[in-house]
Protein backbone atom coordinates (compact mmCIF):
# COMPACT_ATOMS: atom_id res chain seq x y z
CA UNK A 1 30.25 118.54 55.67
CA UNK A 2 27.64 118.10 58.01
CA UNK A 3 27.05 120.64 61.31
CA UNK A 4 26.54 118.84 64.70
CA UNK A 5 23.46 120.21 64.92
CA UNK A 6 21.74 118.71 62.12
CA UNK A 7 22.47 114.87 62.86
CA UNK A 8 19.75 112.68 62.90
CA UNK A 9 18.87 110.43 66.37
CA UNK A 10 18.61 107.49 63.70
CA UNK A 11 21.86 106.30 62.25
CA UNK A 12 23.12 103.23 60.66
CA UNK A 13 25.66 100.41 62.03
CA UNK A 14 27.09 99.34 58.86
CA UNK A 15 29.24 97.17 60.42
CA UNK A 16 29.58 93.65 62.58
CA UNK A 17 32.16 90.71 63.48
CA UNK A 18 34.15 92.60 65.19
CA UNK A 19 35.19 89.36 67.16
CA UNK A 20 35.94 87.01 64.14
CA UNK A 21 36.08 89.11 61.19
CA UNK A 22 37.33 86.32 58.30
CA UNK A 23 33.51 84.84 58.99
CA UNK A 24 31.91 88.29 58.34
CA UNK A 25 30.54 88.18 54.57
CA UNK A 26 28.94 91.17 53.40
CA UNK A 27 25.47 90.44 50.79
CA UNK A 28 23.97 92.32 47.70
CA UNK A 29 21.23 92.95 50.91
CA UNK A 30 23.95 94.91 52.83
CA UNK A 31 24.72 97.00 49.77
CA UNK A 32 21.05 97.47 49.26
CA UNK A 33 20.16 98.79 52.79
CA UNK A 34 23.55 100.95 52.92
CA UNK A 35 22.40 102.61 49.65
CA UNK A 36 18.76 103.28 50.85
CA UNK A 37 19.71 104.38 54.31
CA UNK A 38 22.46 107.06 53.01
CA UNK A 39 19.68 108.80 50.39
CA UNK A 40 17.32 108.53 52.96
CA UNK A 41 15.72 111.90 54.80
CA UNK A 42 15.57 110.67 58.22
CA UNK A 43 19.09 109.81 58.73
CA UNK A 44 22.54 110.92 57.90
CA UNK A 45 25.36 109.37 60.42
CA UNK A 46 26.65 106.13 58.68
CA UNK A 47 29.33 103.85 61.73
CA UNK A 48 31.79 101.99 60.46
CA UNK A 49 35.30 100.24 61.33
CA UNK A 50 38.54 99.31 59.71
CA UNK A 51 37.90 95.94 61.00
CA UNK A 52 34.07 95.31 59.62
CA UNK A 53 34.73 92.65 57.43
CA UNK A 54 38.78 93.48 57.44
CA UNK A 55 37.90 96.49 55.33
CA UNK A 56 34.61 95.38 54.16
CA UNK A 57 32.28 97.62 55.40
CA UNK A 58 34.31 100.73 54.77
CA UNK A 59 34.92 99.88 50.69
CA UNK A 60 31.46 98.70 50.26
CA UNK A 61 30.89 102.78 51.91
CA UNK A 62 33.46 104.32 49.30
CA UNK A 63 31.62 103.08 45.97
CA UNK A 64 29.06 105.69 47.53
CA UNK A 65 28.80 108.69 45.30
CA UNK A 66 30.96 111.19 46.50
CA UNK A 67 27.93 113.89 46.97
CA UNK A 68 25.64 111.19 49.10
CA UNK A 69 28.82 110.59 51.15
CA UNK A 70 29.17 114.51 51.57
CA UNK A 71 25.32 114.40 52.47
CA UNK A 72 26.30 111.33 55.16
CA UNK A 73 28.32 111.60 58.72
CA UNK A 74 30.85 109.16 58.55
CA UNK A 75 31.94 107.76 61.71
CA UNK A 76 34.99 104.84 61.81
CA UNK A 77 37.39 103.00 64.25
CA UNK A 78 41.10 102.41 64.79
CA UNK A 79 41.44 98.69 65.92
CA UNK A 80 42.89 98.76 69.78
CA UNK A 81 45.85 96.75 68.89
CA UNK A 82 46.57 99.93 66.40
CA UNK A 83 46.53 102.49 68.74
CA UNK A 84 50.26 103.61 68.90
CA UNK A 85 51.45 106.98 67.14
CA UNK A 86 52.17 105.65 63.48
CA UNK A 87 49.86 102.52 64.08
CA UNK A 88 46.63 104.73 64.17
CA UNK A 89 47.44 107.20 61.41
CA UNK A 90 48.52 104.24 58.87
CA UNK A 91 44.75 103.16 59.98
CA UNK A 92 43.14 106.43 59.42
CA UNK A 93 44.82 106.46 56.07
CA UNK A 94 43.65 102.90 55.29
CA UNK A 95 40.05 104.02 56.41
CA UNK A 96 40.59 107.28 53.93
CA UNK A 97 41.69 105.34 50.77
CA UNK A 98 39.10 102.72 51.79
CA UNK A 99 36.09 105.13 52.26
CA UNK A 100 37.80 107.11 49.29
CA UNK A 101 37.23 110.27 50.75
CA UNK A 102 39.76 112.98 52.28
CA UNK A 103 38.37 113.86 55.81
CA UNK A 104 36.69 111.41 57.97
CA UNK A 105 34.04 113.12 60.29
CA UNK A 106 34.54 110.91 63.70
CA UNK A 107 37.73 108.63 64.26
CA UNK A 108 37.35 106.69 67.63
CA UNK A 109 39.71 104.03 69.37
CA UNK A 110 37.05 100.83 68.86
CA UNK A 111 38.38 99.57 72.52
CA UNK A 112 40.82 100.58 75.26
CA UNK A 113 44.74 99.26 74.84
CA UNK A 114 45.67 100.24 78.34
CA UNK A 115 49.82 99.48 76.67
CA UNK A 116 49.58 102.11 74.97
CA UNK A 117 49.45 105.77 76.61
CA UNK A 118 46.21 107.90 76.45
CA UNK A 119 48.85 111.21 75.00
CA UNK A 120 49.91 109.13 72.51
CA UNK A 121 46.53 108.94 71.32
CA UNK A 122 45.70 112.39 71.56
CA UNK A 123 49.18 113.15 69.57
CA UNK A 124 47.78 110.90 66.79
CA UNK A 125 44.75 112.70 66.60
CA UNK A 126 46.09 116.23 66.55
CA UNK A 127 48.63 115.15 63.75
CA UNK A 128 45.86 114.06 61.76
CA UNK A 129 43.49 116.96 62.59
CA UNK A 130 45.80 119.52 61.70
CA UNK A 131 46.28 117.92 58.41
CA UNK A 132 42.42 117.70 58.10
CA UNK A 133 41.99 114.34 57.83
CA UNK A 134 39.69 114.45 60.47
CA UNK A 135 37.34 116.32 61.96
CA UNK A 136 36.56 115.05 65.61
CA UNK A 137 37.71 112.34 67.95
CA UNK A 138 35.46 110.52 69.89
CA UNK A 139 35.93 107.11 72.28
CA UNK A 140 34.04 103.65 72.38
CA UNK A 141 33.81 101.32 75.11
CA UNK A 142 35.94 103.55 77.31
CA UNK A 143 35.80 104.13 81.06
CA UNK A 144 34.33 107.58 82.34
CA UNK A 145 37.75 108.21 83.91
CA UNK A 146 39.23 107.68 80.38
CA UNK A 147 36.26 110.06 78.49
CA UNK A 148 37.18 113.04 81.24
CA UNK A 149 40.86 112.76 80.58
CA UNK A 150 40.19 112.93 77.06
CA UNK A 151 38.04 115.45 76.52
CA UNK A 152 39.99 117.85 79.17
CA UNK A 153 42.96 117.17 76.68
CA UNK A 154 41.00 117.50 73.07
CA UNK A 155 38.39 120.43 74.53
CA UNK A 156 36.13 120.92 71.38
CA UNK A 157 37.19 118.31 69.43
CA UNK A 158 36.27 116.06 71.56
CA UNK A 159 32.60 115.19 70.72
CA UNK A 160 31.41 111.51 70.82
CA UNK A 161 31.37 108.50 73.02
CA UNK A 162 29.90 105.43 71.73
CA UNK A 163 28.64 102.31 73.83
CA UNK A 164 26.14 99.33 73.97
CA UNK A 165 22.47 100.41 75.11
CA UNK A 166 19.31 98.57 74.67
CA UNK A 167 16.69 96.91 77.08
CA UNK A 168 18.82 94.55 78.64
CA UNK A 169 22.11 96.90 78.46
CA UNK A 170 21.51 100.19 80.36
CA UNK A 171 25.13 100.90 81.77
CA UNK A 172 25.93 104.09 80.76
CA UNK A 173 23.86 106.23 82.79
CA UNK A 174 26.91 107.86 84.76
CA UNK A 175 27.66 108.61 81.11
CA UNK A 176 24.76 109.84 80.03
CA UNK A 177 25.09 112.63 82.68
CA UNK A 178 28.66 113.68 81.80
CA UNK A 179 27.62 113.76 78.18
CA UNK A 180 25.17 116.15 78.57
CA UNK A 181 26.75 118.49 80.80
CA UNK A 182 29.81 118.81 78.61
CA UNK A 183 27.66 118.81 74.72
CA UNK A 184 29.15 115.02 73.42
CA UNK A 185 26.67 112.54 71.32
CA UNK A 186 26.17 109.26 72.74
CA UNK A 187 26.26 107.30 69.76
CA UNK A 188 24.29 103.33 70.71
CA UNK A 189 25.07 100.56 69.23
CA UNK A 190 23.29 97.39 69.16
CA UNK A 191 19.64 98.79 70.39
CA UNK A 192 17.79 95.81 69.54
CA UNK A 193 20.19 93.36 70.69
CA UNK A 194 22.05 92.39 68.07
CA UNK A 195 18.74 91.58 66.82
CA UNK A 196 18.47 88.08 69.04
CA UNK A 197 16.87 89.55 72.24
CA UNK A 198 14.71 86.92 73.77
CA UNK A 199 11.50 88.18 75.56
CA UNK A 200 9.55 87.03 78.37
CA UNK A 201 5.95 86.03 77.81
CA UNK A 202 4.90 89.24 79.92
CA UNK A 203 7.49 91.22 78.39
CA UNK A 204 6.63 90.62 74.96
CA UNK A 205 3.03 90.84 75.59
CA UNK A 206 3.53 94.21 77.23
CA UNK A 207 5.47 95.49 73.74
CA UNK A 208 2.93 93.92 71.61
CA UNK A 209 0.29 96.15 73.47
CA UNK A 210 1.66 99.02 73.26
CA UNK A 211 3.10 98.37 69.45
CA UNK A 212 -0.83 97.93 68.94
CA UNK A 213 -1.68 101.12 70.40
CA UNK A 214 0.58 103.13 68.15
CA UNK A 215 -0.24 100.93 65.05
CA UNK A 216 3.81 100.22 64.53
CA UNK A 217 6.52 97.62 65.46
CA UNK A 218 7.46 96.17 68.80
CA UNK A 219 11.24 97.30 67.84
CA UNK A 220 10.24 100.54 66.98
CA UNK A 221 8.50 101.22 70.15
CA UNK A 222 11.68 99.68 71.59
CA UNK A 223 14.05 102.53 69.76
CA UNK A 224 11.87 105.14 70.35
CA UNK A 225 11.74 104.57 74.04
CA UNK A 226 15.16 104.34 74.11
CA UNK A 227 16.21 107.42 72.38
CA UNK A 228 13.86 109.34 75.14
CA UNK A 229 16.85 108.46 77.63
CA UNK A 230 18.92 111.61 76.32
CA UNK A 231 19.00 114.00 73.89
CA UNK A 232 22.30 113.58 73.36
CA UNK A 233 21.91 109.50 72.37
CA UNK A 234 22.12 108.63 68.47
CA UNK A 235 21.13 105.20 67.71
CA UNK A 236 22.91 103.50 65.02
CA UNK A 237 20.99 99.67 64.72
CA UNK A 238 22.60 97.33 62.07
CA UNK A 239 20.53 95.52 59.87
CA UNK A 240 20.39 94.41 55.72
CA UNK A 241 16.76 93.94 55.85
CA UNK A 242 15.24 97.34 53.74
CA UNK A 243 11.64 97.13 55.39
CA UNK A 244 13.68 96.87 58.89
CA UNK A 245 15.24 99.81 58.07
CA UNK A 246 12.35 101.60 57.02
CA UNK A 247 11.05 100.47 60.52
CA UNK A 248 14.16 101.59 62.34
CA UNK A 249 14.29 105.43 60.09
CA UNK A 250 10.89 105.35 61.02
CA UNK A 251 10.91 104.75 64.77
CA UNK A 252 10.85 108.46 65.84
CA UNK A 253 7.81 109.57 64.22
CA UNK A 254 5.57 109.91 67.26
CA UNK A 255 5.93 110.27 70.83
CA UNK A 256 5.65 107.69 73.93
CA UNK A 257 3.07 108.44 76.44
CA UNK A 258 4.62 108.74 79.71
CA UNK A 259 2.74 105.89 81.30
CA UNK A 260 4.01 103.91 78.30
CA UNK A 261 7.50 104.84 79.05
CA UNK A 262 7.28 104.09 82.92
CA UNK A 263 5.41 100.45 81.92
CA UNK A 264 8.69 100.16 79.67
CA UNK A 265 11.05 101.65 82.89
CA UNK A 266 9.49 99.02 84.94
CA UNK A 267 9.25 95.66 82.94
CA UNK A 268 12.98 96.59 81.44
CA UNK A 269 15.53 96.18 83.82
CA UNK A 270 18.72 94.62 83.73
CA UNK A 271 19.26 91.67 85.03
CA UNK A 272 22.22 90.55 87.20
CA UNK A 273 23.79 87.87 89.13
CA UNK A 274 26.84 87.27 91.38
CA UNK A 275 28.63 83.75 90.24
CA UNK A 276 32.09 82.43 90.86
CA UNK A 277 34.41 83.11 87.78
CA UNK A 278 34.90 79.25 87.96
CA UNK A 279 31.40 78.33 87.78
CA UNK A 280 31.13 80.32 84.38
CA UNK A 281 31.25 77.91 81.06
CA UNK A 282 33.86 79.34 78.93
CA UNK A 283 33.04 77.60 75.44
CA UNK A 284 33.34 79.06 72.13
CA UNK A 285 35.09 76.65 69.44
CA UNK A 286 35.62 79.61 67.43
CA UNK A 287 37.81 82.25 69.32
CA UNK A 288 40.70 80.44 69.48
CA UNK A 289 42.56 83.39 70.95
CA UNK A 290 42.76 82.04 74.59
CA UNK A 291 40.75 78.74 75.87
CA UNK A 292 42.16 78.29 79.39
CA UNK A 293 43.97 80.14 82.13
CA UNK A 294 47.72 79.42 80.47
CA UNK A 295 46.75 80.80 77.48
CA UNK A 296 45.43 84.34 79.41
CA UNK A 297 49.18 84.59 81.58
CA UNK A 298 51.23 83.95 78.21
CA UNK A 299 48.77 86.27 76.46
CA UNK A 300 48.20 83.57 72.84
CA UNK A 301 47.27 85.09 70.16
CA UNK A 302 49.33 88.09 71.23
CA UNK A 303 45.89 90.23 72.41
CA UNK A 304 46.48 94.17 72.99
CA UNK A 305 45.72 95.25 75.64
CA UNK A 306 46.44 91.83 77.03
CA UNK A 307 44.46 90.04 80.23
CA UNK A 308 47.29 91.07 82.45
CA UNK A 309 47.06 94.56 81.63
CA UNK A 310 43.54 94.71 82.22
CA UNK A 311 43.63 92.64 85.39
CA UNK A 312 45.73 95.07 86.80
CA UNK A 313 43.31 98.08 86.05
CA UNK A 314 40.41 95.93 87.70
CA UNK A 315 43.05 96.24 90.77
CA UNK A 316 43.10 99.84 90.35
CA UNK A 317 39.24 100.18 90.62
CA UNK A 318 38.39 100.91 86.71
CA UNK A 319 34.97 99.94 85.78
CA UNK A 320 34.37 97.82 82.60
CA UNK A 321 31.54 96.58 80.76
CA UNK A 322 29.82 93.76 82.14
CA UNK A 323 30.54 90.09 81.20
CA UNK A 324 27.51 89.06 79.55
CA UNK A 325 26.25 85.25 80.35
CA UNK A 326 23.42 82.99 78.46
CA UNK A 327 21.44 80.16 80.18
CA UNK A 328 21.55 77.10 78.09
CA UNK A 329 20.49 73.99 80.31
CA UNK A 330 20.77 75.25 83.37
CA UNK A 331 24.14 76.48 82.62
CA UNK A 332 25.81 80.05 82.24
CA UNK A 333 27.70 80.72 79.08
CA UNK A 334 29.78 83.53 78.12
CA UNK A 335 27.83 85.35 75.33
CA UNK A 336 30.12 88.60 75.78
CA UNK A 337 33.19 89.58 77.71
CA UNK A 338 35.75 86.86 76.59
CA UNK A 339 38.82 88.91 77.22
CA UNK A 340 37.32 90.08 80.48
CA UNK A 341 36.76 86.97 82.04
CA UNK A 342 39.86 86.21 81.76
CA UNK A 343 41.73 89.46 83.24
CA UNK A 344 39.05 88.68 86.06
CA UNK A 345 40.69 85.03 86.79
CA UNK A 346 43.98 86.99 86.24
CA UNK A 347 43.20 89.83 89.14
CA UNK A 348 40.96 87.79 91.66
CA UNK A 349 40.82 84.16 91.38
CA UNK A 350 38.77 81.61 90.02
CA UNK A 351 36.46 81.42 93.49
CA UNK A 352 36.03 85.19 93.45
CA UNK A 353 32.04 86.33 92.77
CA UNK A 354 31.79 89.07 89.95
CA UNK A 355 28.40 90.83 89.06
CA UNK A 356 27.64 89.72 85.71
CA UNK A 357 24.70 90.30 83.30
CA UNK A 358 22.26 87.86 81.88
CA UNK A 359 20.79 88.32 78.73
């Protein structure tokens, strides 16, 4: 089993449709790239979920020889709607017998379920722990206030977060600082994107300069700079493409000047707006799970935690993610955030203005 101290800052995201998992088909490419990344040098911490591909992504990880899976970190999720005492160790043992291995080196709650209590959690974890079936507990998507209860609970055992982080998506910096102070990897998912980011003409002349500089990729400059924002950060990009792999594994090998990374700092930021929830285009023909206000107050599709339950921690003052809007024809769209547009309507009101990002 692999010591802390020798993970990689380069991992691999073996693992997407998280949203609408019966569409998620995984190729002889996927297979390909997983095999190449887990013999490869220059990184050993393979992510992974029990609801990739509705068990996909963690078989396709068990055929895996059992000595390159030794050689490997393997990180995987329990579903939110899982999260209760007997729910989450039926999924760690599902994970197990999928991954076909005994211990699992990371098990994290994939997103918050705010109906089911934090202790309960933690009891599910130490159950499993002491029976070594896993080795440390870690959090994704969760609220600071959540990752300080957690790891005054779990101490040492406590040693990952996990979150979005790219160009566009710089959110956890109160994070960042926690993480640091108290020794817990930041692992980053999605660096590039989800592969789809969508430059500016100044932006992407301002990468291509710099990529020319260093004789590499635009999105390796882009990983490198980002892995300069802590030590503590581990980026785990998905892709099925080998020779964007290759690029990815091969990101670190040289160092940003600073004036590079300021250019970066400066071009890079965010992007936000304040809109009315109502004057937000909810359209998605494919997540059927709510499509209108009725279907958020009778909670269809039976969601856990459901909009209610996060509207009333949006009362309390938590902090989530941002909603994440697209401009198509002079329009906003949600790209990201369904579930918390919703518990938004739910808390404030369709005329109430919410900071939202634009990607």
């Amino acid at each position: 089993m692999i010591n802390l101290r020798y993970l990689k800052k380069i991992g691999y995201g073996f693992g997407y449709g998280g949203a609408l998992p019966e569409e998620v088909k995984y190729t002889k490419q996927h297979k390909q790239a997983l095999k190449f990344f887990a013999y490869s040098i220059k990184g050993n911490l393979i992510d992974t979920a029990n609801s990739y591909g509705r068990g996909a992504s963690e078989r396709i990880i068990g055929k895996l020889s059992s000595k390159i899976k030794k050689k490997n970190f393997i990180s995987s999720k329990v579903d939110q709607e899982k999260l209760k005492f007997n729910d989450f160790i039926n999924s760690v043992k599902n994970s197990l017998d999928n991954l076909q291995i005994k211990t699992l080196d990371l098990i994290q709650p994939h997103w918050p379920n705010y109906d089911v209590k934090n202790d309960e959690i933690i009891s599910a974890f130490k159950f499993l722990k002491k029976r070594k079936k896993v080795r440390y507990f870690g959090l994704s998507n969760y609220d600071l206030k959540e990752i300080k209860y957690f790891k005054k609970k779990l101490k040492n055992s406590f040693k990952f977060i996990q979150e979005e982080f790219s160009l566009r998506d710089r959110e956890i910096n109160d994070k960042i600082s926690f993480c640091e102070k108290n020794n817990i990897k930041i692992l980053c998912y999605s660096p590039l994107g989800e592969g789809n980011i969508r430059f500016l003409k100044k932006e992407k002349k301002l990468l291509s300069e710099i990529a020319k500089k260093y004789k590499i990729s635009k999105y390796q400059i882009i990983l490198n700079y980002l892995s300069t924002k802590s030590k503590n950060i581990i980026l785990i990009p998905h892709t099925k493409n080998i020779n964007h792999l290759k690029d990815n594994l091969n990101s670190l090998d040289f160092k940003l000047s600073r004036e590079d990374t300021y250019k970066i700092d400066q071009f890079f930021k965010p992007k936000y707006l304040k809109i009315r929830l109502r004057d937000v285009n909810y359209l998605d023909k494919k997540y059927k799970k709510i499509k209108s206000l009725d279907d958020a107050i009778k909670n269809k599709g039976k969601l856990s935690p459901s909009p209610k339950a996060i509207a009333l921690k949006l009362k309390n003052g938590y902090r989530f993610k941002s909603i994440k809007l697209k401009l198509i024809n002079k329009k906003y769209y949600i790209k990201q955030g369904r579930l918390r547009y919703w518990a938004h309507v739910l808390a404030f009101g369709w005329n109430k203005k919410i900071k939202m990002m634009l990607v």
